[in-house]
PDB file of N, CA and C in Angstrom:
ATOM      1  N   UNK A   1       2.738  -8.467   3.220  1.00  0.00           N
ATOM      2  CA  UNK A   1       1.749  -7.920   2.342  1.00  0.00           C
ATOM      3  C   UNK A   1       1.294  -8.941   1.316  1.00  0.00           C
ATOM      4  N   UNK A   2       1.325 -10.104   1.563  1.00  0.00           N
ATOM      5  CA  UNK A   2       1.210 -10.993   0.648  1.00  0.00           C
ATOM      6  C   UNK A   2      -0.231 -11.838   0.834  1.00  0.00           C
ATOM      7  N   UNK A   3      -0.351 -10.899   1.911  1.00  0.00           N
ATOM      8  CA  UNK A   3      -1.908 -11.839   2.114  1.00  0.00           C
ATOM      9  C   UNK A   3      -2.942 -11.629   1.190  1.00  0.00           C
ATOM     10  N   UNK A   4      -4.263 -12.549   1.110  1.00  0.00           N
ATOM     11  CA  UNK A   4      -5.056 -12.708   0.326  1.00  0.00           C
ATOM     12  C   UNK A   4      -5.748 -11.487   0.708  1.00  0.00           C
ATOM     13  N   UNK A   5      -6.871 -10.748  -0.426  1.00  0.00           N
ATOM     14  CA  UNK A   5      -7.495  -9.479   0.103  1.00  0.00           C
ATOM     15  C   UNK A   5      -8.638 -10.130   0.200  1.00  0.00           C
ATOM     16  N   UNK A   6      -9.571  -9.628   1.534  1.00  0.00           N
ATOM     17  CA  UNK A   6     -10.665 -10.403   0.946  1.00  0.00           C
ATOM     18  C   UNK A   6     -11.994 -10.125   0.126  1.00  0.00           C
ATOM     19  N   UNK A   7     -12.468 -11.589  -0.021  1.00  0.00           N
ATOM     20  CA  UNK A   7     -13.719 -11.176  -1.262  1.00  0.00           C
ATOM     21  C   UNK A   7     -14.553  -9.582  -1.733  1.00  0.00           C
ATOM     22  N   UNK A   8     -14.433  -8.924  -2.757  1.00  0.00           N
ATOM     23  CA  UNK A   8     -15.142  -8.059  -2.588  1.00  0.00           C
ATOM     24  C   UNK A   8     -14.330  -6.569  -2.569  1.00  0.00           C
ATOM     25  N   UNK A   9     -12.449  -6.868  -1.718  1.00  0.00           N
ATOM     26  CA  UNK A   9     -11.573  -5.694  -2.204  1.00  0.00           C
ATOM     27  C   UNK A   9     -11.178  -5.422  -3.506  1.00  0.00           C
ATOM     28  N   UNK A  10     -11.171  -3.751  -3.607  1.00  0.00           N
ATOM     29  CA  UNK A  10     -10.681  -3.719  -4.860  1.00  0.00           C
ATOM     30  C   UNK A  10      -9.051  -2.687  -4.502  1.00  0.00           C
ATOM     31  N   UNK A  11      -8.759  -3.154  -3.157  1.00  0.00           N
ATOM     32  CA  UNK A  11      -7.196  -2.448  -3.167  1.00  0.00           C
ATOM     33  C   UNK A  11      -6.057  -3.603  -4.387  1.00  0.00           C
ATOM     34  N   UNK A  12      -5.262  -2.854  -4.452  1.00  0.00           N
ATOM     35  CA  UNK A  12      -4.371  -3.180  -5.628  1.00  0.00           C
ATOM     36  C   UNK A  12      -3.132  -3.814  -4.946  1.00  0.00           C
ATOM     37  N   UNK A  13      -2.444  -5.371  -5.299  1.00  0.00           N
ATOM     38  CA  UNK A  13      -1.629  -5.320  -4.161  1.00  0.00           C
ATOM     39  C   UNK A  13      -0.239  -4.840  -4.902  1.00  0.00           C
ATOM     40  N   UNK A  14       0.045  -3.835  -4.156  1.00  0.00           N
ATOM     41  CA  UNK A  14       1.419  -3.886  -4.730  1.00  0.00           C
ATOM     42  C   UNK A  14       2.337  -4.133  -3.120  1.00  0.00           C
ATOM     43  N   UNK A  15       3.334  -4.830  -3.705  1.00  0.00           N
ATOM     44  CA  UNK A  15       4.388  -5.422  -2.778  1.00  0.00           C
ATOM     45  C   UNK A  15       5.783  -4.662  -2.910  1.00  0.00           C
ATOM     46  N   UNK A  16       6.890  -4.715  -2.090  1.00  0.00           N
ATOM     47  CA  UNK A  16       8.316  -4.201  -2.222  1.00  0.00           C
ATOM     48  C   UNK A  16       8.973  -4.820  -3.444  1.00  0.00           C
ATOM     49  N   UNK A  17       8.383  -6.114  -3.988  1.00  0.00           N
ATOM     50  CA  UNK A  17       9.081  -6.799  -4.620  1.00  0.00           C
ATOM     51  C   UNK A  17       8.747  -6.571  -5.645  1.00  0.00           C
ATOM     52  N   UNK A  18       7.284  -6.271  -6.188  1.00  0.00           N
ATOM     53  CA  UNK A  18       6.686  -6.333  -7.032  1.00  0.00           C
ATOM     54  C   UNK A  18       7.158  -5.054  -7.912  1.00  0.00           C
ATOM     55  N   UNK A  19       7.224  -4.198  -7.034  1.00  0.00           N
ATOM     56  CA  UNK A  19       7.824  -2.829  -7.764  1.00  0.00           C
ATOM     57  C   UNK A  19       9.464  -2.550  -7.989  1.00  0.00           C
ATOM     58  N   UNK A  20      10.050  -3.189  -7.219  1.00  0.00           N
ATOM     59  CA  UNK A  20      11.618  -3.260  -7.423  1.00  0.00           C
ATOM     60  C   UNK A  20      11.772  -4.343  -8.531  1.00  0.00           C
ATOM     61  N   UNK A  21      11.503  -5.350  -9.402  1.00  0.00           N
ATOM     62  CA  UNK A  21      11.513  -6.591  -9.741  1.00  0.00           C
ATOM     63  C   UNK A  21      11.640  -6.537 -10.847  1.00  0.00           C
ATOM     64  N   UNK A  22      11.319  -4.915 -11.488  1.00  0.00           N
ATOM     65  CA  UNK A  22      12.278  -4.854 -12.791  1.00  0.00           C
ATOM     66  C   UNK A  22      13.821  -4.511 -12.448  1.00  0.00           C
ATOM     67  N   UNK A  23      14.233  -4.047 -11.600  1.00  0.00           N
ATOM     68  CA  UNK A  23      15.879  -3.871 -11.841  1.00  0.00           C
ATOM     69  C   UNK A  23      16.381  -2.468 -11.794  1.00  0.00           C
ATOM     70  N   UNK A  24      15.051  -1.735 -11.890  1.00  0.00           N
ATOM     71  CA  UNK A  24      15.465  -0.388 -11.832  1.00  0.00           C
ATOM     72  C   UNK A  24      15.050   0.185 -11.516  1.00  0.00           C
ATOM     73  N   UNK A  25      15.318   1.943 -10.638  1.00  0.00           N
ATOM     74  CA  UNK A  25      14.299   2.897  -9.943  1.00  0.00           C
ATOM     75  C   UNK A  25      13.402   3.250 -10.725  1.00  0.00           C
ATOM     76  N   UNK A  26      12.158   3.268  -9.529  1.00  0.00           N
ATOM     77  CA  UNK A  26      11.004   3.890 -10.700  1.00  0.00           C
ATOM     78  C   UNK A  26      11.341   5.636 -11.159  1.00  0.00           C
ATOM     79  N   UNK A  27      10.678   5.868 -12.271  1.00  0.00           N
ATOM     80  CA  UNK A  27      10.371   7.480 -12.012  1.00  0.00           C
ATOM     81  C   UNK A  27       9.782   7.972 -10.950  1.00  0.00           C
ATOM     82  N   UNK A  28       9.913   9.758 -11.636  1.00  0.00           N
ATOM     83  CA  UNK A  28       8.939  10.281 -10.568  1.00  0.00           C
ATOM     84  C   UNK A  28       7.677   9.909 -10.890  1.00  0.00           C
ATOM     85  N   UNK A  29       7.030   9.953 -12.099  1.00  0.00           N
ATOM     86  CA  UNK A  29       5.796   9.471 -12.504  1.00  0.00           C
ATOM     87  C   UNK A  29       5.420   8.261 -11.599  1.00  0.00           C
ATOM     88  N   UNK A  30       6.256   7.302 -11.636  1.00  0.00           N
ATOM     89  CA  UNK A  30       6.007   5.794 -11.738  1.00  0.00           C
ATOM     90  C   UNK A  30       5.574   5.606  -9.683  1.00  0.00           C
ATOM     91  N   UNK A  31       6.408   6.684  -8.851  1.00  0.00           N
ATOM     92  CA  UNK A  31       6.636   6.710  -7.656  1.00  0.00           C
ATOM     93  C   UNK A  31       5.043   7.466  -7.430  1.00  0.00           C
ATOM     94  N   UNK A  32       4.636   8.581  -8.286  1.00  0.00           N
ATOM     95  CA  UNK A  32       3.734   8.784  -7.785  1.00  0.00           C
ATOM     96  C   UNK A  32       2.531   8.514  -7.807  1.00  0.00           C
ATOM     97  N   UNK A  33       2.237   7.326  -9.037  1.00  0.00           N
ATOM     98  CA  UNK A  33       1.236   7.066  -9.027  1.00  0.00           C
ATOM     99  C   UNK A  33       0.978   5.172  -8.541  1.00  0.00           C
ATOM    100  N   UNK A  34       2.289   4.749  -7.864  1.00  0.00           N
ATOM    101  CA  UNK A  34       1.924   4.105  -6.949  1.00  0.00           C
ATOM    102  C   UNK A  34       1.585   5.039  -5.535  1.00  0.00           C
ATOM    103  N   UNK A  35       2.156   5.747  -4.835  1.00  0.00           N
ATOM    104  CA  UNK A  35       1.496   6.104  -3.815  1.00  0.00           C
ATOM    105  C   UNK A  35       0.692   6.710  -3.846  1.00  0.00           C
ATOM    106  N   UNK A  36      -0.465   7.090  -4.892  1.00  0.00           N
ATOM    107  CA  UNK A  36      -1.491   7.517  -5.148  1.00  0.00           C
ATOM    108  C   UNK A  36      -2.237   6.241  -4.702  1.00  0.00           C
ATOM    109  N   UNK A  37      -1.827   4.069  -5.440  1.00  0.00           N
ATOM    110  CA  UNK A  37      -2.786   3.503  -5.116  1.00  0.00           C
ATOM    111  C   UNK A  37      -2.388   3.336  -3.414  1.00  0.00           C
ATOM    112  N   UNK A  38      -1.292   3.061  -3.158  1.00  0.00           N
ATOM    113  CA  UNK A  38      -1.373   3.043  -1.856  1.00  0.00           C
ATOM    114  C   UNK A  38      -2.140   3.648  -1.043  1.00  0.00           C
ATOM    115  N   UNK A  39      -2.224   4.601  -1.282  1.00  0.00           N
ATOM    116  CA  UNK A  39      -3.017   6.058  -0.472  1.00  0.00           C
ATOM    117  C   UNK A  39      -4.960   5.631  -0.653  1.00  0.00           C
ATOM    118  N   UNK A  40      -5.073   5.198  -1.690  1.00  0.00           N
ATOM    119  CA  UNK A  40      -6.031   4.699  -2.020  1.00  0.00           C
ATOM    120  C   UNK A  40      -6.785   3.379  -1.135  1.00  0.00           C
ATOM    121  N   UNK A  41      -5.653   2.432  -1.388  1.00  0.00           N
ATOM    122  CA  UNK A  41      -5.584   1.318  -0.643  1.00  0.00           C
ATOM    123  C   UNK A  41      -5.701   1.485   0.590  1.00  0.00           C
ATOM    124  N   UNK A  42      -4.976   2.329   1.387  1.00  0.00           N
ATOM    125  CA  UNK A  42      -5.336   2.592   3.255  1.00  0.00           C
ATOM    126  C   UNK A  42      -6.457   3.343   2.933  1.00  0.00           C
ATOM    127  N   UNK A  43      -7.285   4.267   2.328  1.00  0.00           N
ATOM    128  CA  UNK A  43      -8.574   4.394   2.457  1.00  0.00           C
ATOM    129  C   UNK A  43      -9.369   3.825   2.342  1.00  0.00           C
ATOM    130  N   UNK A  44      -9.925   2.680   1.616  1.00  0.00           N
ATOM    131  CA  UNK A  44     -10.340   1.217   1.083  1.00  0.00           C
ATOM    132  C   UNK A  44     -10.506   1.004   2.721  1.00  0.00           C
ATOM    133  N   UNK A  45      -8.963   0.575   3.189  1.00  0.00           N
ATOM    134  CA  UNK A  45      -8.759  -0.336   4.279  1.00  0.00           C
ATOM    135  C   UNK A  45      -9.413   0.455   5.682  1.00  0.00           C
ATOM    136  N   UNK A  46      -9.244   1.158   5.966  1.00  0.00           N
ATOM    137  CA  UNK A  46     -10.038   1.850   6.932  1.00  0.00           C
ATOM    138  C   UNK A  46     -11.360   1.871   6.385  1.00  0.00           C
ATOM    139  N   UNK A  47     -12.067   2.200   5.397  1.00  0.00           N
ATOM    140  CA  UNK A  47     -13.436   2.198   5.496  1.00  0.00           C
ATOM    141  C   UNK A  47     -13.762   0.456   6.003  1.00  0.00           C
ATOM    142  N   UNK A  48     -13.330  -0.245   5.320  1.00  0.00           N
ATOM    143  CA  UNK A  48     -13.843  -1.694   5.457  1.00  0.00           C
ATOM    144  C   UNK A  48     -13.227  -2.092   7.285  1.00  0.00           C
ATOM    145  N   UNK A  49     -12.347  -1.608   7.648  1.00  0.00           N
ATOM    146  CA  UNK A  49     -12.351  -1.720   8.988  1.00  0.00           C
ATOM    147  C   UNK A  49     -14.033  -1.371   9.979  1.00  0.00           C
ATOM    148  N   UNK A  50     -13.596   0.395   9.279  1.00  0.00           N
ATOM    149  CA  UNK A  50     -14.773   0.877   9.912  1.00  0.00           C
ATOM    150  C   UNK A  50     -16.378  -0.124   9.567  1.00  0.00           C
ATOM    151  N   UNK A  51     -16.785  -0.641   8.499  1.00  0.00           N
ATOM    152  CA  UNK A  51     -17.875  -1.638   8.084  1.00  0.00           C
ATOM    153  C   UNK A  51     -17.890  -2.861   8.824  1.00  0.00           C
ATOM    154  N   UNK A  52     -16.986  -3.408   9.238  1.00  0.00           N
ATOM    155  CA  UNK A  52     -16.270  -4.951   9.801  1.00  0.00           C
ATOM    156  C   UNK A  52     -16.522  -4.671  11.814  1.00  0.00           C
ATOM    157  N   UNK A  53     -16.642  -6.029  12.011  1.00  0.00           N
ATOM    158  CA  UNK A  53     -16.849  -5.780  13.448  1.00  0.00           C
ATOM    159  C   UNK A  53     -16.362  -7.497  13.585  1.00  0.00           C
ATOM    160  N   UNK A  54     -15.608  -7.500  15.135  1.00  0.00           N
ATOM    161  CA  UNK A  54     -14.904  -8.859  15.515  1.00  0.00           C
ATOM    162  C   UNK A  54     -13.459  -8.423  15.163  1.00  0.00           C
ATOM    163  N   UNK A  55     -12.716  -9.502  16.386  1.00  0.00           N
ATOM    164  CA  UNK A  55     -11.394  -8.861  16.853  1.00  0.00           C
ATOM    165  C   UNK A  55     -10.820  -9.662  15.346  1.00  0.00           C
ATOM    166  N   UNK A  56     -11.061 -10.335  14.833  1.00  0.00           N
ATOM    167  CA  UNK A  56     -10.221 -11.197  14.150  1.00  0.00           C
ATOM    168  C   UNK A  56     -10.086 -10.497  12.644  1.00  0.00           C
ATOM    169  N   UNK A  57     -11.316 -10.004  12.072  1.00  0.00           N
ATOM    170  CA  UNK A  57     -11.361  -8.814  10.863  1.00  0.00           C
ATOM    171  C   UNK A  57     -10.797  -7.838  11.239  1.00  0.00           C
ATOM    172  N   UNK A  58     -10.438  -7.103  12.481  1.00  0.00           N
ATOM    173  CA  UNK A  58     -10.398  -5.874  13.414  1.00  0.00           C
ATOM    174  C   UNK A  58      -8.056  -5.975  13.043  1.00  0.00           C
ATOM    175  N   UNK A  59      -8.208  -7.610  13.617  1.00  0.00           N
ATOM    176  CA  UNK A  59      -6.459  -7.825  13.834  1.00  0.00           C
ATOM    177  C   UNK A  59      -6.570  -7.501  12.078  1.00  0.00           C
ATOM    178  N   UNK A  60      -6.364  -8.376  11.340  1.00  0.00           N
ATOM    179  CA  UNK A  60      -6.282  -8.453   9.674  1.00  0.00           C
ATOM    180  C   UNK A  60      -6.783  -6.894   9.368  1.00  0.00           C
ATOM    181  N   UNK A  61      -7.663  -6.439   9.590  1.00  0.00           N
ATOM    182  CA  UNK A  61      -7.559  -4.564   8.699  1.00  0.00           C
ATOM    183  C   UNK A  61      -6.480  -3.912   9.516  1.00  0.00           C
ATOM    184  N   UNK A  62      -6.001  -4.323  10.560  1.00  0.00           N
ATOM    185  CA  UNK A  62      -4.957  -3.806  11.440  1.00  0.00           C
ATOM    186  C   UNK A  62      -3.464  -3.987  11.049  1.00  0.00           C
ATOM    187  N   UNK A  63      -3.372  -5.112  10.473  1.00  0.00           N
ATOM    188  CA  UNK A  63      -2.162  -5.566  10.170  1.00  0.00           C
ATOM    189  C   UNK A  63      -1.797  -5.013   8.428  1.00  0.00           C
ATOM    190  N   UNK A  64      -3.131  -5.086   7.685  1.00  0.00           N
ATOM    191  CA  UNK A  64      -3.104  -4.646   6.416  1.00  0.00           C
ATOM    192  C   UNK A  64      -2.918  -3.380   5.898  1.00  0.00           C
ATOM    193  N   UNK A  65      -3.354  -2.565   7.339  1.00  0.00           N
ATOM    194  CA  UNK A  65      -3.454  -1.248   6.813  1.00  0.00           C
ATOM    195  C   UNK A  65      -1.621  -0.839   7.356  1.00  0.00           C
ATOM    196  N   UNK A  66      -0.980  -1.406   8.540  1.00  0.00           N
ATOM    197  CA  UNK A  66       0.507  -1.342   8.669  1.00  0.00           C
ATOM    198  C   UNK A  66       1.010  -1.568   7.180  1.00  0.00           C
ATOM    199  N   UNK A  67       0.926  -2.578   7.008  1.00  0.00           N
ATOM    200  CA  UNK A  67       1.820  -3.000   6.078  1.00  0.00           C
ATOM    201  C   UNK A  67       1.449  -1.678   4.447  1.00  0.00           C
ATOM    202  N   UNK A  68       0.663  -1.688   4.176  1.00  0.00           N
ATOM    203  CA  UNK A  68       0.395  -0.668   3.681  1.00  0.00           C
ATOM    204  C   UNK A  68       0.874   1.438   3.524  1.00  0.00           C
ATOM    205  N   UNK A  69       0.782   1.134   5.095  1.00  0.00           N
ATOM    206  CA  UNK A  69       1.422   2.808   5.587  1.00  0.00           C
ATOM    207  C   UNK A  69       3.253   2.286   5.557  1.00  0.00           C
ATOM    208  N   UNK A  70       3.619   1.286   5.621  1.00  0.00           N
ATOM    209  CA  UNK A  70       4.763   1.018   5.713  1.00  0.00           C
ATOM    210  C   UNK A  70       5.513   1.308   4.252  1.00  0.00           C
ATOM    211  N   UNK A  71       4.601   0.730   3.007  1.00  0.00           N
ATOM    212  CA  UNK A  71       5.308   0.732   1.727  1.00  0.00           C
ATOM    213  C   UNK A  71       4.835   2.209   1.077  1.00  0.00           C
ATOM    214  N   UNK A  72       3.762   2.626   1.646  1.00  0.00           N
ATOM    215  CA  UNK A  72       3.892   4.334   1.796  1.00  0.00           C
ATOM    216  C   UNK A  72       4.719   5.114   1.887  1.00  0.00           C
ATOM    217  N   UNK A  73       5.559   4.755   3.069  1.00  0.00           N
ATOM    218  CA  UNK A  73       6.584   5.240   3.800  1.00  0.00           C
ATOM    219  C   UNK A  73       7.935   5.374   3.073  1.00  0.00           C
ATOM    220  N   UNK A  74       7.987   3.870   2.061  1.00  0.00           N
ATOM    221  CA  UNK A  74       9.236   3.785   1.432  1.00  0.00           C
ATOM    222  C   UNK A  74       9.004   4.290   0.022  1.00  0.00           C
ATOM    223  N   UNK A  75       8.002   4.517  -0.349  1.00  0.00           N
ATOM    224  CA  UNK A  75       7.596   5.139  -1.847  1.00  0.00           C
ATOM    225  C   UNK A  75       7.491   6.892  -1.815  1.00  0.00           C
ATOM    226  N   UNK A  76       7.647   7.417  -0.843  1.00  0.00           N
ATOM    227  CA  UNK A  76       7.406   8.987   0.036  1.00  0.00           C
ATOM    228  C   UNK A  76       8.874   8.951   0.322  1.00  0.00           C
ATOM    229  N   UNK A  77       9.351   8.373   0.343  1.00  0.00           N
ATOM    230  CA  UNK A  77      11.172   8.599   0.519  1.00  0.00           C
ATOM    231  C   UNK A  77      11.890   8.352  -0.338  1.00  0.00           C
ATOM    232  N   UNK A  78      11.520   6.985  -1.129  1.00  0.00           N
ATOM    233  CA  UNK A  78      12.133   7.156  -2.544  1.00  0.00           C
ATOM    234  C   UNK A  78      11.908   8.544  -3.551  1.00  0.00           C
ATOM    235  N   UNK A  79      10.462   9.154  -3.443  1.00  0.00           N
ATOM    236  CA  UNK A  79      10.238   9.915  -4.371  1.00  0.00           C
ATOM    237  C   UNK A  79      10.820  11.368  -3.514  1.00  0.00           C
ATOM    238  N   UNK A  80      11.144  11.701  -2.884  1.00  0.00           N
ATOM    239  CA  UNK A  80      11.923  12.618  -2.200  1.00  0.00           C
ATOM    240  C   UNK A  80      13.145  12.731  -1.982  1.00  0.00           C
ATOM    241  N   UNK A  81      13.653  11.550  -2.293  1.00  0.00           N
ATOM    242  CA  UNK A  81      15.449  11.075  -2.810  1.00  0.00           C
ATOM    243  C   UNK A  81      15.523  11.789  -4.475  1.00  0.00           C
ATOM    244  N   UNK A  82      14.413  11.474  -5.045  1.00  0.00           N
ATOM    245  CA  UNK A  82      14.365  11.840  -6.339  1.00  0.00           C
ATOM    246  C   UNK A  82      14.317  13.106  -6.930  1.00  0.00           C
ATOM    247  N   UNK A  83      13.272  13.867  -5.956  1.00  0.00           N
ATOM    248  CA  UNK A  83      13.072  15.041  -6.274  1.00  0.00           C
ATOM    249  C   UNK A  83      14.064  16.331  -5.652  1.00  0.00           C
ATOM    250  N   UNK A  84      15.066  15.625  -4.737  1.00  0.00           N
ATOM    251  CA  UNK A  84      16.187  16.502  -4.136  1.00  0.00           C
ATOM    252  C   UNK A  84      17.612  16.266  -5.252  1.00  0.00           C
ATOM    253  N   UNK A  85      17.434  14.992  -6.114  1.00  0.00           N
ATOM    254  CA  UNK A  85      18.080  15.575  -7.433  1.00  0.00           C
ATOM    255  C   UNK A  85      18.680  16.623  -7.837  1.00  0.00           C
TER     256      UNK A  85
END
């Protein structure tokens, strides 16, 4: 997820690292309003798929939008670890 976005995105990058890198679990607040941008971010990324044409923009919104549903995945499980508290 470290790739460059290109010219013109306004997805937000957040990374595994970036959000673990203070030292401590987020809140529930903090959990949900990153996967709010995430959620945001794969919509971004599919529209600009859908705008984009050629296999090579096609691979890159392909790979961006994984990596994306992936840290989804772990921010939707952290905050469900939390809320079974």
């Amino acid at each position: 997820m470290n790739a460059a976005a290109p010219a013109g995105s306004v997805c937000q990058a957040l990374t595994w690292e970036n959000i673990m890198s203070n030292g401590h679990s987020l809140s529930l607040s903090e959990l949900e309003q990153r996967i709010a941008i995430i959620r945001d971010n794969i919509r971004q990324l599919v529209e600009q798929a859908a705008a984009f044409s050629g296999a090579e923009d096609e691979a890159r919104n392909a790979d961006r939008i994984a990596q994306q549903t992936e840290e989804l995945e772990r921010l939707v499980k952290q905050r469900d670890a939390l809320l079974k508290k």
